[in-house]
PDB file of N, CA and C in Angstrom:
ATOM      1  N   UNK A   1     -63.788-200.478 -14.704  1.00  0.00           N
ATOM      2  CA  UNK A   1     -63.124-200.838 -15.928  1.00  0.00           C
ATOM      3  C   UNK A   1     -61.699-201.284 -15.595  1.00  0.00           C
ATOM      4  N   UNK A   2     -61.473-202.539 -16.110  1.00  0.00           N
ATOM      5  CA  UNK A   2     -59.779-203.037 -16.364  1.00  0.00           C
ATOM      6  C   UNK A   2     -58.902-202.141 -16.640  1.00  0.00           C
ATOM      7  N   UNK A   3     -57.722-202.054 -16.512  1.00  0.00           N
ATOM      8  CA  UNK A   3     -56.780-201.256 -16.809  1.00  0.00           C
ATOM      9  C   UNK A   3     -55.711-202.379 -17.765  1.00  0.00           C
ATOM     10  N   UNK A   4     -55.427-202.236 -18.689  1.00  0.00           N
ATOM     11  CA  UNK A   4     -54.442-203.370 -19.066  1.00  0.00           C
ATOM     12  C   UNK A   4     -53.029-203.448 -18.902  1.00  0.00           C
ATOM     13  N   UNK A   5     -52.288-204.319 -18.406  1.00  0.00           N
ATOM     14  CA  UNK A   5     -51.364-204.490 -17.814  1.00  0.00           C
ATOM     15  C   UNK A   5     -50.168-203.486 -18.713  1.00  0.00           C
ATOM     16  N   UNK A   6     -49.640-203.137 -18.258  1.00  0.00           N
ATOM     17  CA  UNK A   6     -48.117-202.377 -19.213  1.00  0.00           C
ATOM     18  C   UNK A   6     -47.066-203.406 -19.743  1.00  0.00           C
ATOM     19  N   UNK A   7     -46.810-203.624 -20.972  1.00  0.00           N
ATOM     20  CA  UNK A   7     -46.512-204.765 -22.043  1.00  0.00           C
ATOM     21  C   UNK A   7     -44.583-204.568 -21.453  1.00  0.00           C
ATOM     22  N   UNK A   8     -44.324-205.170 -21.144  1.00  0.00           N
ATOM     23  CA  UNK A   8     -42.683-205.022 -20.980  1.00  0.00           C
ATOM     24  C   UNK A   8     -41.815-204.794 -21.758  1.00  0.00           C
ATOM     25  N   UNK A   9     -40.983-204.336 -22.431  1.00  0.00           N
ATOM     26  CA  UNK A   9     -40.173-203.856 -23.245  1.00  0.00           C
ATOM     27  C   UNK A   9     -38.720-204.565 -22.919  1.00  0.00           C
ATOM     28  N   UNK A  10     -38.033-204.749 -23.961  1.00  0.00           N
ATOM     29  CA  UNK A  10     -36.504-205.518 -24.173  1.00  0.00           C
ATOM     30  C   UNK A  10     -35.782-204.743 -25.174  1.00  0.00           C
ATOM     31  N   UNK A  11     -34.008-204.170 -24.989  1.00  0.00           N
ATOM     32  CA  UNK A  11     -33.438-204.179 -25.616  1.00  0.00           C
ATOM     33  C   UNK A  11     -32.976-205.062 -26.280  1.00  0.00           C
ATOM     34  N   UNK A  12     -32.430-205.012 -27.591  1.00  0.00           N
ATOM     35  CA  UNK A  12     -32.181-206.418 -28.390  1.00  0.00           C
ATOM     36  C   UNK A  12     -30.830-206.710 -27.759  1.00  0.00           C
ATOM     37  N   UNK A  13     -29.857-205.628 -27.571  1.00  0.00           N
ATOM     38  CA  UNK A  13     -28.162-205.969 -26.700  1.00  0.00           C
ATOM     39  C   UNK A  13     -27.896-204.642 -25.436  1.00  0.00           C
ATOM     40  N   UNK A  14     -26.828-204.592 -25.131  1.00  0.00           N
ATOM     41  CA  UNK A  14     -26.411-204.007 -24.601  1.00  0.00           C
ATOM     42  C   UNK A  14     -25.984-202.223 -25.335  1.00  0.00           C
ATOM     43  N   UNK A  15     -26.242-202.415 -26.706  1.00  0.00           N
ATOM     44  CA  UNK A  15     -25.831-201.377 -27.485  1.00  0.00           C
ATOM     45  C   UNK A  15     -27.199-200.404 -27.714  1.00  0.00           C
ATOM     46  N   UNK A  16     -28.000-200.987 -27.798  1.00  0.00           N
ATOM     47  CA  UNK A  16     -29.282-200.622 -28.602  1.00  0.00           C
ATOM     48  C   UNK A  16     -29.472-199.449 -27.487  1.00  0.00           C
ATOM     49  N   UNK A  17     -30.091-198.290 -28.368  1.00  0.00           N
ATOM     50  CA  UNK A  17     -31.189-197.380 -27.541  1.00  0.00           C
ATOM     51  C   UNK A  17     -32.196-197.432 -27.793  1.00  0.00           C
ATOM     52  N   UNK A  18     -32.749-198.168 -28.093  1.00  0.00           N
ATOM     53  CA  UNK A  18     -34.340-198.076 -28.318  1.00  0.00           C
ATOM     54  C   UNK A  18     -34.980-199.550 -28.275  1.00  0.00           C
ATOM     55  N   UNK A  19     -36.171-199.530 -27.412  1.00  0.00           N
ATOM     56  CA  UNK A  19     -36.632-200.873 -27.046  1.00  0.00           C
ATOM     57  C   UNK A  19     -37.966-201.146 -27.505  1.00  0.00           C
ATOM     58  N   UNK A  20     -38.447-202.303 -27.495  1.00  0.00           N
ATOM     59  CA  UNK A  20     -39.108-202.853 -28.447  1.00  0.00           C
ATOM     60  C   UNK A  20     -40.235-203.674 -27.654  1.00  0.00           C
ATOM     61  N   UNK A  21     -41.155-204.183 -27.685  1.00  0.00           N
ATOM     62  CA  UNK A  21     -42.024-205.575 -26.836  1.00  0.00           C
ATOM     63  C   UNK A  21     -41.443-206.862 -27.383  1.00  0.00           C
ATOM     64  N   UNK A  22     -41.351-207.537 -26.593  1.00  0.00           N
ATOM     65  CA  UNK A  22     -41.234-209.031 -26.948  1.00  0.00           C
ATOM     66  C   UNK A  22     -41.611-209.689 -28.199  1.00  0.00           C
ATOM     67  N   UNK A  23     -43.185-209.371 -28.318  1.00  0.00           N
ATOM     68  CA  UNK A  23     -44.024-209.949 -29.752  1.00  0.00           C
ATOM     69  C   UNK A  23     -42.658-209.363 -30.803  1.00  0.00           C
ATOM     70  N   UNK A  24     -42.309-208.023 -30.517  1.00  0.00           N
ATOM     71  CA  UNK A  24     -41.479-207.675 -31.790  1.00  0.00           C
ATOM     72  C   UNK A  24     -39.610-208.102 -31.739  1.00  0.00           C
ATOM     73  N   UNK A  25     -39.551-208.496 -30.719  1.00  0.00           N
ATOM     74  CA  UNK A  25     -38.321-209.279 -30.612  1.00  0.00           C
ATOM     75  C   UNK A  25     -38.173-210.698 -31.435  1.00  0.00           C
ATOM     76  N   UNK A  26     -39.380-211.412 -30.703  1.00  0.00           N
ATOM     77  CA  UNK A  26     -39.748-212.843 -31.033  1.00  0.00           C
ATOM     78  C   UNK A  26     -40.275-212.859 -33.083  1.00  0.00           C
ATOM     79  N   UNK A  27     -40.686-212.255 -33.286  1.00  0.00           N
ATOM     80  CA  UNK A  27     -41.185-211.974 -34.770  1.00  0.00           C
ATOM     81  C   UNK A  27     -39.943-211.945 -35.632  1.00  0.00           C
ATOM     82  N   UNK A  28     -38.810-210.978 -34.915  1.00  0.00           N
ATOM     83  CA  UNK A  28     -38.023-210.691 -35.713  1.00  0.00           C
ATOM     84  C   UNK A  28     -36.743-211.941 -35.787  1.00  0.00           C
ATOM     85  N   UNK A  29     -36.849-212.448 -34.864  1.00  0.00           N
ATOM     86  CA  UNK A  29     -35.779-213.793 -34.008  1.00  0.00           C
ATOM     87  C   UNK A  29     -36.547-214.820 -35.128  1.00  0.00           C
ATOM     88  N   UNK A  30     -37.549-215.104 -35.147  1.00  0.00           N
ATOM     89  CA  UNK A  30     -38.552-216.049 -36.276  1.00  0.00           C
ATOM     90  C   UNK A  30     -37.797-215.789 -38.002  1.00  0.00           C
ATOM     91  N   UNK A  31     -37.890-214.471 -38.098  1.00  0.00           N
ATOM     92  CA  UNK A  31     -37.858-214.004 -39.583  1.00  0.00           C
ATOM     93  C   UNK A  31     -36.064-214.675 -39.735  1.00  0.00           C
ATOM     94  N   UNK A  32     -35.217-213.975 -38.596  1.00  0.00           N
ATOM     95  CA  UNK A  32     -33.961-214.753 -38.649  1.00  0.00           C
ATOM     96  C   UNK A  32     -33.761-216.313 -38.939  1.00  0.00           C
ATOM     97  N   UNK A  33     -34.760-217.055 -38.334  1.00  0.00           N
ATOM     98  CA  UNK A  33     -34.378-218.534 -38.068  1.00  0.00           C
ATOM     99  C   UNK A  33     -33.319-218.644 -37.262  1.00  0.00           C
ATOM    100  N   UNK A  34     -33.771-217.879 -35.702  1.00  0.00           N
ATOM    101  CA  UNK A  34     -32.978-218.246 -34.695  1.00  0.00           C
ATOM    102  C   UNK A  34     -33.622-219.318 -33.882  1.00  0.00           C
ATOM    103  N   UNK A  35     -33.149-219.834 -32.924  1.00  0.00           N
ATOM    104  CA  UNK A  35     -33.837-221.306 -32.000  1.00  0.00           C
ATOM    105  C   UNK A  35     -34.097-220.391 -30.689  1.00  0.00           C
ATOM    106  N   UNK A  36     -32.974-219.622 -30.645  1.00  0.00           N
ATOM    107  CA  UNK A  36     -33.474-218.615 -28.959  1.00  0.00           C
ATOM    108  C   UNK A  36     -32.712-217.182 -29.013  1.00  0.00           C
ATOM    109  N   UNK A  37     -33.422-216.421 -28.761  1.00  0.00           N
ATOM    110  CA  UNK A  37     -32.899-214.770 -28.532  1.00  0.00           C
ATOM    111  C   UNK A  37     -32.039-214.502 -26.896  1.00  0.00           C
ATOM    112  N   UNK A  38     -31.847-213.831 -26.997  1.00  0.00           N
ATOM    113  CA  UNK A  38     -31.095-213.221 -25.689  1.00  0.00           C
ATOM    114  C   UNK A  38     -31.476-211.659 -25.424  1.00  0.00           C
ATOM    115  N   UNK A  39     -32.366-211.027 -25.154  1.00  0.00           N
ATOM    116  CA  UNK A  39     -32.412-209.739 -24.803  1.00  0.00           C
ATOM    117  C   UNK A  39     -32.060-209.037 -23.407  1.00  0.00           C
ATOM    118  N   UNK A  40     -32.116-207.815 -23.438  1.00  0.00           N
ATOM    119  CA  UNK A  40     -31.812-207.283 -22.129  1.00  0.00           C
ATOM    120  C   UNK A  40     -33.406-206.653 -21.449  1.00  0.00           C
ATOM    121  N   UNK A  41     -33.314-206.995 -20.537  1.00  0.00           N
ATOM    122  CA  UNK A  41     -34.923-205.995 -19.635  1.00  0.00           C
ATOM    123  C   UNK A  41     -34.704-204.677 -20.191  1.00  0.00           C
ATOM    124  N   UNK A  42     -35.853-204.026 -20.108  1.00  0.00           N
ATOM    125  CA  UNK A  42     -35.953-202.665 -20.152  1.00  0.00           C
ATOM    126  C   UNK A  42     -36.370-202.247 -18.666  1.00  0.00           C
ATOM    127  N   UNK A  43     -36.221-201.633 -17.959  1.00  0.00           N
ATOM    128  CA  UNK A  43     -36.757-200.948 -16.393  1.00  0.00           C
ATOM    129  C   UNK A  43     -37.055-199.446 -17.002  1.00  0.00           C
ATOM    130  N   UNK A  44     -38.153-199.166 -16.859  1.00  0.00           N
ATOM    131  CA  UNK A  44     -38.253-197.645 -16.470  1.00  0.00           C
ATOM    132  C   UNK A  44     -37.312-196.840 -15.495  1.00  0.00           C
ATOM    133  N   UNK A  45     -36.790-196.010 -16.247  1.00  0.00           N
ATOM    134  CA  UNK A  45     -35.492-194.952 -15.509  1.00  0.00           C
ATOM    135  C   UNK A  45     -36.726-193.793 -14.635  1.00  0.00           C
ATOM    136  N   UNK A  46     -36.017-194.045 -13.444  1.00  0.00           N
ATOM    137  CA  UNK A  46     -37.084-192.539 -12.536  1.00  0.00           C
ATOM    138  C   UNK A  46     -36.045-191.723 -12.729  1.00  0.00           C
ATOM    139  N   UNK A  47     -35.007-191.555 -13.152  1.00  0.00           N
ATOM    140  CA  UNK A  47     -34.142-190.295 -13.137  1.00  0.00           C
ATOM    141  C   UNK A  47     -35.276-189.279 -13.492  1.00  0.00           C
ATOM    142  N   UNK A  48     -35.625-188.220 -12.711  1.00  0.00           N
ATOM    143  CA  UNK A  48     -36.000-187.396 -12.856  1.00  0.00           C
ATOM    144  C   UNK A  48     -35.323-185.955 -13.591  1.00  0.00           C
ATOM    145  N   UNK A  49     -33.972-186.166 -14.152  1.00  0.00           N
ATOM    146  CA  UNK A  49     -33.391-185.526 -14.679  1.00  0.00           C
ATOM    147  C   UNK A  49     -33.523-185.498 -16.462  1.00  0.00           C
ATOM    148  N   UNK A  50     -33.751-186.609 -16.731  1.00  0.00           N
ATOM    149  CA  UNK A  50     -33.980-187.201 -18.005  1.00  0.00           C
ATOM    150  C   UNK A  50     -35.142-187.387 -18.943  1.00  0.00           C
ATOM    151  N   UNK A  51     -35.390-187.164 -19.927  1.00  0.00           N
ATOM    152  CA  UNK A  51     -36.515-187.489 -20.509  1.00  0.00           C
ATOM    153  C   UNK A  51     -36.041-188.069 -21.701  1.00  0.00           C
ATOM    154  N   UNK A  52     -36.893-188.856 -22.821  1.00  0.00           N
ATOM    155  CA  UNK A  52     -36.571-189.818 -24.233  1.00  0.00           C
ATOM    156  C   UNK A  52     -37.161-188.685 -24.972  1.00  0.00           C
ATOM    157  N   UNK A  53     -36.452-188.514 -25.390  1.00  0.00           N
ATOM    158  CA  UNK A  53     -37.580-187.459 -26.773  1.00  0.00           C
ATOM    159  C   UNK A  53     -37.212-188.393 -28.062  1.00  0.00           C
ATOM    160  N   UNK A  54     -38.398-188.556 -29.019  1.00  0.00           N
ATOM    161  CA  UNK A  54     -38.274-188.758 -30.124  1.00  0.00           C
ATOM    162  C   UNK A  54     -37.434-188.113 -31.202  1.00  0.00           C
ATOM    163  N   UNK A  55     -36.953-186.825 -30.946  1.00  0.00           N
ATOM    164  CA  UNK A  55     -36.267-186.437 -32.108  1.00  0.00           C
ATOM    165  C   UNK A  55     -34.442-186.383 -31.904  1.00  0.00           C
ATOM    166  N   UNK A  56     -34.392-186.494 -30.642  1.00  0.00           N
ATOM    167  CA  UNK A  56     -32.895-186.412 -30.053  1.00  0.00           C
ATOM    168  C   UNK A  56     -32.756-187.209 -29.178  1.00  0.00           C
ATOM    169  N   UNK A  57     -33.132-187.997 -28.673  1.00  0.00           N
ATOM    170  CA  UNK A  57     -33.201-188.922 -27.773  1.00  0.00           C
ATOM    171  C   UNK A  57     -33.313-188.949 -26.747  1.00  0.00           C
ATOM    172  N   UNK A  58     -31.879-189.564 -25.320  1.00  0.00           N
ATOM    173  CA  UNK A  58     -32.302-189.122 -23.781  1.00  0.00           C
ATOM    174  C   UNK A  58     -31.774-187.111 -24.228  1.00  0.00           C
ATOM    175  N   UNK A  59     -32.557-186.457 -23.126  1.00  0.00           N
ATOM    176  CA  UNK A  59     -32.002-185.256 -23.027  1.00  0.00           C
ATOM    177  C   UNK A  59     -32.461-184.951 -21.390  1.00  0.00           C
ATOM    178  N   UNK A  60     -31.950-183.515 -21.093  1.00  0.00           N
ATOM    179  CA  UNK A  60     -32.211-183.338 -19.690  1.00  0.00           C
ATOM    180  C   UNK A  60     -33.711-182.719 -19.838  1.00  0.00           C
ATOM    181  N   UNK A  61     -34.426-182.612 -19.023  1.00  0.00           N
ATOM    182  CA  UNK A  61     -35.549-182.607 -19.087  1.00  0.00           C
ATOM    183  C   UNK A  61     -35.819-181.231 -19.326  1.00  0.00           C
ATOM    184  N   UNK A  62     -34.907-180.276 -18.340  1.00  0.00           N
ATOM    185  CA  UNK A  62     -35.210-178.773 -18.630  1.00  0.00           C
ATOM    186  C   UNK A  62     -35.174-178.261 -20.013  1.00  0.00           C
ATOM    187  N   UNK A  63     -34.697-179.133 -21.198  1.00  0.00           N
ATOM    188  CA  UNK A  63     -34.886-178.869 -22.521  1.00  0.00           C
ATOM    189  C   UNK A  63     -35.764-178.989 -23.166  1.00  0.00           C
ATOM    190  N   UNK A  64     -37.054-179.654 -22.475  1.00  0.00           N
ATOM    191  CA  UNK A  64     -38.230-180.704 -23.293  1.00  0.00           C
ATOM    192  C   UNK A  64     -39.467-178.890 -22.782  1.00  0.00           C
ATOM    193  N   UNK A  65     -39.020-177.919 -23.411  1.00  0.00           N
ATOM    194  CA  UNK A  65     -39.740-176.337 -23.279  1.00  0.00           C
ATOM    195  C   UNK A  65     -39.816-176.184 -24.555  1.00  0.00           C
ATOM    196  N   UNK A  66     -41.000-175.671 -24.750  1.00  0.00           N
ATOM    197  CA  UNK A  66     -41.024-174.177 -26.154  1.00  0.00           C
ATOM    198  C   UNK A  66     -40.308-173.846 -26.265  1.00  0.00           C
ATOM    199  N   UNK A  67     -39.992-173.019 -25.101  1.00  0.00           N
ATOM    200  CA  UNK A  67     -39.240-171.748 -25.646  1.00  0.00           C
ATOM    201  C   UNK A  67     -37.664-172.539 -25.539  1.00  0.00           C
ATOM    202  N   UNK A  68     -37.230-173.803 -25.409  1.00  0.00           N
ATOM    203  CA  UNK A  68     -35.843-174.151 -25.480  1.00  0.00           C
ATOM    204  C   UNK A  68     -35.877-174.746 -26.853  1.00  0.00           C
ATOM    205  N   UNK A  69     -36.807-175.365 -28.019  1.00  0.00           N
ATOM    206  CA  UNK A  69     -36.785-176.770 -28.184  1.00  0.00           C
ATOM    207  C   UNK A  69     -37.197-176.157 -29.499  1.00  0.00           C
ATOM    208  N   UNK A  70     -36.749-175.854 -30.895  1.00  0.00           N
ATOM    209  CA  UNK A  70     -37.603-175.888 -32.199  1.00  0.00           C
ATOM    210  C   UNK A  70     -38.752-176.801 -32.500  1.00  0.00           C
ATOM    211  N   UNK A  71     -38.293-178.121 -32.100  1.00  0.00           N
ATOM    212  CA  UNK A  71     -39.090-179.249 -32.645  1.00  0.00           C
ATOM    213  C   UNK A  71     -40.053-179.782 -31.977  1.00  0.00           C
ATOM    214  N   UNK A  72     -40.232-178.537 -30.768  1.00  0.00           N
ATOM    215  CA  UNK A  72     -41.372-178.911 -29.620  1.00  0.00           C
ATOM    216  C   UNK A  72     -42.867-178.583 -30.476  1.00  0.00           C
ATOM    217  N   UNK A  73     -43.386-179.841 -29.680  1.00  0.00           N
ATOM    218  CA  UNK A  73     -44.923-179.796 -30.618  1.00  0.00           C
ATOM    219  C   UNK A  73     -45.913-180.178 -29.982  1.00  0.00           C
ATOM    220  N   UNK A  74     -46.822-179.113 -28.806  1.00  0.00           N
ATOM    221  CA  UNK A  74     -48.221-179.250 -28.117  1.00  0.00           C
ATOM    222  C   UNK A  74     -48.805-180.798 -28.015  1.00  0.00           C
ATOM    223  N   UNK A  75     -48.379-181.644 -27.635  1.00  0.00           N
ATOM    224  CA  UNK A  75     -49.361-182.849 -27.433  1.00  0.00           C
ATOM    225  C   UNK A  75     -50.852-182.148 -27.277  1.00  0.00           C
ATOM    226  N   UNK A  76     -51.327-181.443 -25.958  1.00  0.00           N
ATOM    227  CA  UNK A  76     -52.729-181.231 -25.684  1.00  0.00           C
ATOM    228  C   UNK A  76     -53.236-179.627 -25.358  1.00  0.00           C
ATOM    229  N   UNK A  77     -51.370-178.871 -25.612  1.00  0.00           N
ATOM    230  CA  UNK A  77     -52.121-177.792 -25.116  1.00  0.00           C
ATOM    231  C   UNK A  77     -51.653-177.472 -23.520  1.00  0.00           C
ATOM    232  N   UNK A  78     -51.053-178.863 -22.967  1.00  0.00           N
ATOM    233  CA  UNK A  78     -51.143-178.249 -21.482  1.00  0.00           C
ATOM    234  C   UNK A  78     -49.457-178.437 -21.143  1.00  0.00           C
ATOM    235  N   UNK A  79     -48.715-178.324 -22.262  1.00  0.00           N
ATOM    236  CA  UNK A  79     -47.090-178.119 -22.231  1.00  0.00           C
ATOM    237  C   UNK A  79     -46.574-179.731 -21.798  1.00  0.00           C
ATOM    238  N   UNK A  80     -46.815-180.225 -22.596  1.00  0.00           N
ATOM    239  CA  UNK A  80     -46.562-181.640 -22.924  1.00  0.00           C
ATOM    240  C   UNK A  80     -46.155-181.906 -24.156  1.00  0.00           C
ATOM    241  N   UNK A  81     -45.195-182.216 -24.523  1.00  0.00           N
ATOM    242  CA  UNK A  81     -44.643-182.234 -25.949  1.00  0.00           C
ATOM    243  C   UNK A  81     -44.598-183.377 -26.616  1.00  0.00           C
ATOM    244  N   UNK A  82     -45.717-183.318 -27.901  1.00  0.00           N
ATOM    245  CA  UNK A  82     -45.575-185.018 -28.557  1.00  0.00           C
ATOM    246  C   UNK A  82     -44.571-185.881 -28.668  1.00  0.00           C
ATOM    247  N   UNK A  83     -43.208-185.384 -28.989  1.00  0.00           N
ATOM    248  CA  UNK A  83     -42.358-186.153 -28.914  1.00  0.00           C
ATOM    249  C   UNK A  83     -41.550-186.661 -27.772  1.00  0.00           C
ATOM    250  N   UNK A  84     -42.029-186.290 -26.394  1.00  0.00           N
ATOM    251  CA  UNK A  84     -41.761-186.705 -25.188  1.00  0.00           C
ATOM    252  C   UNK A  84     -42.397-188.374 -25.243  1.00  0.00           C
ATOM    253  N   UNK A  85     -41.257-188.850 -24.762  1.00  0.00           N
ATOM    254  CA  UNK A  85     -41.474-190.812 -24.636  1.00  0.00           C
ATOM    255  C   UNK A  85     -40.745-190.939 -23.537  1.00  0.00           C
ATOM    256  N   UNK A  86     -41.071-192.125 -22.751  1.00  0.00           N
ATOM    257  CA  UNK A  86     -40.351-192.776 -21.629  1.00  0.00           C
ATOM    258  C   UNK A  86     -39.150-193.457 -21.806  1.00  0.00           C
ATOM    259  N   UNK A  87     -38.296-192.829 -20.889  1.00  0.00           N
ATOM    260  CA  UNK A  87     -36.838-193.489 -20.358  1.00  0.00           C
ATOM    261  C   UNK A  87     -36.848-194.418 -20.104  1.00  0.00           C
ATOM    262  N   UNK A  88     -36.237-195.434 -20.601  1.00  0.00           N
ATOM    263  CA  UNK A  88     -35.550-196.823 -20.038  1.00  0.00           C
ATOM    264  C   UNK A  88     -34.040-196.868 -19.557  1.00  0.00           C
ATOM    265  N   UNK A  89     -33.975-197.730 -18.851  1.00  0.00           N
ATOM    266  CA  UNK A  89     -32.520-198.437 -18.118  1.00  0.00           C
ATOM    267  C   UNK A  89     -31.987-199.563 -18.856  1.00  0.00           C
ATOM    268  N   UNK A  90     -31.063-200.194 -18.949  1.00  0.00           N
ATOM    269  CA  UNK A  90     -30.775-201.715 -18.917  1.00  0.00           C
ATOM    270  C   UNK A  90     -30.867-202.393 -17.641  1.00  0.00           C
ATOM    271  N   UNK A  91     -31.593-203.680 -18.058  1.00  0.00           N
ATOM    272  CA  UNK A  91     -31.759-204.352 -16.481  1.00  0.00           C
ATOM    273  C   UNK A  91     -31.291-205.788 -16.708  1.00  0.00           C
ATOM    274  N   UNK A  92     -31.833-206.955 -16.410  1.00  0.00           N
ATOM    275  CA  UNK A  92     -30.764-208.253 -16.569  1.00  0.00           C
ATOM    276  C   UNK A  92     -31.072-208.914 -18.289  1.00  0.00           C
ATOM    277  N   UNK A  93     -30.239-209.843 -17.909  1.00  0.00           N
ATOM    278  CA  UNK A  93     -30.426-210.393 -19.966  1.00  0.00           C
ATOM    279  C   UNK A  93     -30.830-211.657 -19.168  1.00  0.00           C
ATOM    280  N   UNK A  94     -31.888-211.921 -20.645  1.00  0.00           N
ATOM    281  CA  UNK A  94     -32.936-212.868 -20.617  1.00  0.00           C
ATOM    282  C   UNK A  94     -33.427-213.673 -21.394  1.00  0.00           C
ATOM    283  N   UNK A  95     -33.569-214.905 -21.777  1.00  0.00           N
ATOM    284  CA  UNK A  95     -33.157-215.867 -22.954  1.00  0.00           C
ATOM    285  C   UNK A  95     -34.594-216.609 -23.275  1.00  0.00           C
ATOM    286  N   UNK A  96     -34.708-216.123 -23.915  1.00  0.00           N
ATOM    287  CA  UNK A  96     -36.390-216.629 -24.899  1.00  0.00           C
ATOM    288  C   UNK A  96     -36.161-217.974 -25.865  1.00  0.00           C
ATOM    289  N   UNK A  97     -36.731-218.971 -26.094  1.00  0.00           N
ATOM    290  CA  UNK A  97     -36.558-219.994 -26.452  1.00  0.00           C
ATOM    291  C   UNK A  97     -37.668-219.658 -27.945  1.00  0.00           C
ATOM    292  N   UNK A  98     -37.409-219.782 -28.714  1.00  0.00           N
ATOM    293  CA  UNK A  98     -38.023-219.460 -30.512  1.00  0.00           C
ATOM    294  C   UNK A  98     -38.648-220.632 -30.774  1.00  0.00           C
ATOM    295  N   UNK A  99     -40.017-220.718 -30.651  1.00  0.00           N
ATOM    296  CA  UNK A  99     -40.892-221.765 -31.509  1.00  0.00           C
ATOM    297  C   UNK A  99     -41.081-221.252 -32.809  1.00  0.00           C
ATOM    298  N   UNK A 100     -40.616-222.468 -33.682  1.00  0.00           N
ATOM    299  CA  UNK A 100     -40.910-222.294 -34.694  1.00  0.00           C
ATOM    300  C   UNK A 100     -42.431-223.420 -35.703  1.00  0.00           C
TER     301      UNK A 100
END
């Protein structure tokens, strides 16, 4: 069986924390009536120090516990917490041309 490729992710600037896929860059650049976007790469962060949580954002990882975390919530049972998401970096800016 195929594995399907991992969809790349873009910050919209240099400010943003939270990143998005292209389709939803380009959609939203459309709804504007822009001619071309400018985003930044997203890179997966290996900081192994770090994790994205959904409810607070980056934090250090030794916080993403039960017994540290109120808002920790069993993904499967095997101490994985639903609101655990992947870290991104900023990586180079990159200029998409808008068909309209």
């Amino acid at each position: 069986m195929k594995t399907k490729p991992k969809e790349k992710m873009y910050f919209r600037d240099i400010n943003e924390n939270i990143c998005k896929s292209l389709d939803n860059h380009l959609s939203d650049a459309q709804y504007e009536g822009l001619n071309e976007i400018a985003l930044i790469e997203a890179k997966p962060n290996t900081d192994s120090h770090y994790i994205w949580c959904l409810q607070y954002g980056a934090v250090d990882r030794s916080h993403c516990k039960k017994d540290y975390c109120k808002l920790y919530e069993s993904k499967s049972g095997r101490g994985v917490c639903a609101n655990r998401g992947k870290l991104y970096s900023y990586g180079n800016e990159v200029t998409f041309k808008i068909e309209n």
